[in-house]
Protein backbone atom coordinates (compact mmCIF):
# COMPACT_ATOMS: atom_id res chain seq x y z
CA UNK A 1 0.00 0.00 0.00
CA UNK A 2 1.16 3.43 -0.69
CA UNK A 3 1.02 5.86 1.89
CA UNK A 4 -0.28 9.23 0.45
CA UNK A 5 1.74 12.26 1.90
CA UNK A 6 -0.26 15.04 3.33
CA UNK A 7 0.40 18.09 1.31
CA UNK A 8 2.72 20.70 2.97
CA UNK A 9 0.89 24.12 3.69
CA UNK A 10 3.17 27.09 3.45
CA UNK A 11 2.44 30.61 3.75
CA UNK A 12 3.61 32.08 0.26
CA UNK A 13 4.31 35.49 0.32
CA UNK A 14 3.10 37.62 -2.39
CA UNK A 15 4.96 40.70 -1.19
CA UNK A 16 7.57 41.47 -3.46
CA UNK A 17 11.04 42.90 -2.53
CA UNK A 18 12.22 46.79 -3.25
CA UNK A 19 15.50 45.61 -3.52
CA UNK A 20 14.17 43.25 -6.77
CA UNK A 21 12.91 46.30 -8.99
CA UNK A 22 14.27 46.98 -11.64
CA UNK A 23 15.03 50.98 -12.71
CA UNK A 24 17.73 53.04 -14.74
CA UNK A 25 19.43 56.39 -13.87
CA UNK A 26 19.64 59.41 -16.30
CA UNK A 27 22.22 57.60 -18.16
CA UNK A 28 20.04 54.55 -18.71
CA UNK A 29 22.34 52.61 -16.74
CA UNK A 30 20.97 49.97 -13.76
CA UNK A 31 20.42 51.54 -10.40
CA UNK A 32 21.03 48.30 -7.63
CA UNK A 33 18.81 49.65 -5.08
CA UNK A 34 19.86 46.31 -2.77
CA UNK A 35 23.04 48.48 -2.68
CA UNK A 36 21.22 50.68 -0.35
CA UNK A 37 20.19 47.67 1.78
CA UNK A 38 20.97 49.05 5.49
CA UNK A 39 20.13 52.27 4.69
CA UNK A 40 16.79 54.28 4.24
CA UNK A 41 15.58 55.31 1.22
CA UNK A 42 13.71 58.75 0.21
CA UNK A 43 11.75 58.32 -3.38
CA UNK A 44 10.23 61.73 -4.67
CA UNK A 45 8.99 62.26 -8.14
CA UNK A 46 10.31 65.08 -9.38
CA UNK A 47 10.14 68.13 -12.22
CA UNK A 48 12.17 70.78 -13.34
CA UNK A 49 9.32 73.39 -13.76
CA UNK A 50 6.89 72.97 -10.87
CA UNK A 51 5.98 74.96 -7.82
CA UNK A 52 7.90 72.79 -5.77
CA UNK A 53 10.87 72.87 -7.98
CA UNK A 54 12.77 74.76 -5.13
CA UNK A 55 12.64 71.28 -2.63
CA UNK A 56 15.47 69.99 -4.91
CA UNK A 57 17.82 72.55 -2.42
CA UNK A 58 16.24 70.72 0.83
CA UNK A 59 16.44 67.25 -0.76
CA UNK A 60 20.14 67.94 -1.64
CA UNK A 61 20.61 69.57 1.94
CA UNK A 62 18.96 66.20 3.48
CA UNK A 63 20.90 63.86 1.15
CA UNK A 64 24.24 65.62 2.56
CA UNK A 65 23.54 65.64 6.33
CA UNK A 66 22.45 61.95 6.26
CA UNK A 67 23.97 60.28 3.19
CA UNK A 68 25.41 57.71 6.07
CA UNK A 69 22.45 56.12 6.23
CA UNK A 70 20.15 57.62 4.06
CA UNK A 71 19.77 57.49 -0.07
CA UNK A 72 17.96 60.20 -2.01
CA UNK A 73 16.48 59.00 -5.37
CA UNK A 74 15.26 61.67 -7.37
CA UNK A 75 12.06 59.98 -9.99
CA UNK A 76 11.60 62.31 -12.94
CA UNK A 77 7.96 62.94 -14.08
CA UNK A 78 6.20 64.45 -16.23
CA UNK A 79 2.47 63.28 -16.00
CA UNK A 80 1.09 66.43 -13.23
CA UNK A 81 1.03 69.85 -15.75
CA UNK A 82 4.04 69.15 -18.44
CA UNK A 83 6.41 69.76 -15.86
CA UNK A 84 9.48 67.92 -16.45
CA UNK A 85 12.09 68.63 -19.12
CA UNK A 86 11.96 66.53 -22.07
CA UNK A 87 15.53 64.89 -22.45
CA UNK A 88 17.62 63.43 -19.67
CA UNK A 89 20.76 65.30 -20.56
CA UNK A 90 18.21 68.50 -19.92
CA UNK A 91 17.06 67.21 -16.55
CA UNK A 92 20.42 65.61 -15.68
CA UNK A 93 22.02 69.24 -16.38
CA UNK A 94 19.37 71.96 -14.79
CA UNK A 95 19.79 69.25 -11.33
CA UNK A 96 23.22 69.78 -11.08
CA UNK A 97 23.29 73.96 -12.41
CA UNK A 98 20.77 74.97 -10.51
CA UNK A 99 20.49 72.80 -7.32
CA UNK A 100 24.02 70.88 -7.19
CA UNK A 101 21.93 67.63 -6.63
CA UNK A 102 24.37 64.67 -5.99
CA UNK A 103 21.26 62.32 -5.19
CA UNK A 104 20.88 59.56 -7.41
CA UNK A 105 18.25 60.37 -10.48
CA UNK A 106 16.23 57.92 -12.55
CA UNK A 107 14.82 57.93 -16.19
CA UNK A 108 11.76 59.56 -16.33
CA UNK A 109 9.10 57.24 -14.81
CA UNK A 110 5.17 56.94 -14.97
CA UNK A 111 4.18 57.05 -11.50
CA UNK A 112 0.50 56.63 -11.93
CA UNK A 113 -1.78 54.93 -14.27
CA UNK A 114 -1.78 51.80 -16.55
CA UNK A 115 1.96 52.67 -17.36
CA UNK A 116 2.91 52.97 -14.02
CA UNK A 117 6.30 51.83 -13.13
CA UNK A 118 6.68 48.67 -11.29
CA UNK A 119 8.81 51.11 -8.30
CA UNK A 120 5.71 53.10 -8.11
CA UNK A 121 3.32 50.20 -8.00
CA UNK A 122 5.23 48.83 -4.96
CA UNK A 123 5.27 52.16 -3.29
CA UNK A 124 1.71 52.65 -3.93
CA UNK A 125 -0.10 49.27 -3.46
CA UNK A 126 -0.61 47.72 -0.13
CA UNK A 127 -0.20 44.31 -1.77
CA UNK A 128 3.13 44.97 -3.34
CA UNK A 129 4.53 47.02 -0.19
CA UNK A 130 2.23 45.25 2.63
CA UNK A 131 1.84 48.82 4.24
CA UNK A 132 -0.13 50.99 3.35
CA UNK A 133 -2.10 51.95 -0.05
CA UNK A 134 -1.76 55.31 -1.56
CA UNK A 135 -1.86 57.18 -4.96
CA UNK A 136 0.70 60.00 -6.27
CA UNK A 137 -1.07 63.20 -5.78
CA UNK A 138 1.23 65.69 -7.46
CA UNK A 139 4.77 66.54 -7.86
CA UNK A 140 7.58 66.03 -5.14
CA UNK A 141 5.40 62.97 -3.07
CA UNK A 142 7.76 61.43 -0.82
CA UNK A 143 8.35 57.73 -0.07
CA UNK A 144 10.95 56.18 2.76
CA UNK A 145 11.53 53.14 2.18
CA UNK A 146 13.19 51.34 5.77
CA UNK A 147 16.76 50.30 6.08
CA UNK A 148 14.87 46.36 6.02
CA UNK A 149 13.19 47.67 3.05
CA UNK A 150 9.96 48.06 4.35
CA UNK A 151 7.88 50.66 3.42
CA UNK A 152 7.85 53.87 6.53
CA UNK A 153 5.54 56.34 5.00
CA UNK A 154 4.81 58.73 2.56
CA UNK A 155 4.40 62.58 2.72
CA UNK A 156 2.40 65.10 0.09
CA UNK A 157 4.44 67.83 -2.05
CA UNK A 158 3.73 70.08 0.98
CA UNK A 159 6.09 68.05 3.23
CA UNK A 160 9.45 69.80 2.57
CA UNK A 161 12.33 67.23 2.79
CA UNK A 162 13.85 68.49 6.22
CA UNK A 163 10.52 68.28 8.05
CA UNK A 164 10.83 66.34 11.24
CA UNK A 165 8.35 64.03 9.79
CA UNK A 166 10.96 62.70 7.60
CA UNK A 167 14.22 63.40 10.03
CA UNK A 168 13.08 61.91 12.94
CA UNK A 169 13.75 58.80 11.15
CA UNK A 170 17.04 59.70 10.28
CA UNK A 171 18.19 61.18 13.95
């Protein structure tokens, strides 16, 4: 007689990693972000003619008193009001002139809608990020992403980078 074996249960885990997505930089080039493992990460979409345009000083500022243990990762966009420069070379170039950023920057991304980039699917959906659900509302929405790679929070356009929203985490 054959003995039937009882099927093992395990708890799969549909949650995927940060570390696992995939994105380029300005130069089209892989970004690793598991080579920020150990350290938090701040995600803001970002454009070169916006209101908020200014935050790139305070995201550079924050990016320099933490970069110990802290990763800025500047997401080009250009789906809120045609804000974002068209080329990379042009976005990679009024970064640096005008702000000095020294942050990592992506390609331009789709950070809403059925194009939506896998990094902003994870940041947004509750199933992907097993936190909390949210949608982009505008330019400059912040993500921090744990040094486990968890998801912390997220903050509106209106939360400047060195509010103590954000730093507390950092201190």
């Amino acid at each position: 007689m054959i003995a039937q074996l009882s099927p093992i249960i395990q708890k799969i885990d549909t949650k995927t990693s940060i570390y696992n997505i995939k994105v380029n930089n300005l130069n089209g080039d892989s970004i690793q972000l598991s080579a920020y493992k150990d350290k938090y990460i701040l995600f803001v979409n970002v454009a070169s003619k916006c209101g908020f345009t200014s935050q790139y000083k305070d995201l550079q500022k924050l990016y320099t008193t933490y970069q110990d243990k802290l990763m800025v990762i500047g997401v080009p966009c250009n789906q809120f009001g045609n804000q974002e420069l068209d080329t990379s070379n042009q976005i990679q170039a009024f970064c640096e002139i005008n702000y000095g950023v020294t942050f990592l920057m992506t390609e331009k991304l789709e950070v809403k809608g059925p194009n939506q980039h896998p990094l902003y699917q994870w940041l947004t959906k509750k199933h992907e990020n097993g936190e909390i659900e949210s949608s982009v509302q505008w330019n400059f929405q912040k993500y921090l992403i744990h040094p486990n790679g968890g998801l912390v929070d997220y903050y509106l356009s209106s939360t400047y980078p060195l509010n103590n929203k954000i730093t507390q985490h950092l201190q």
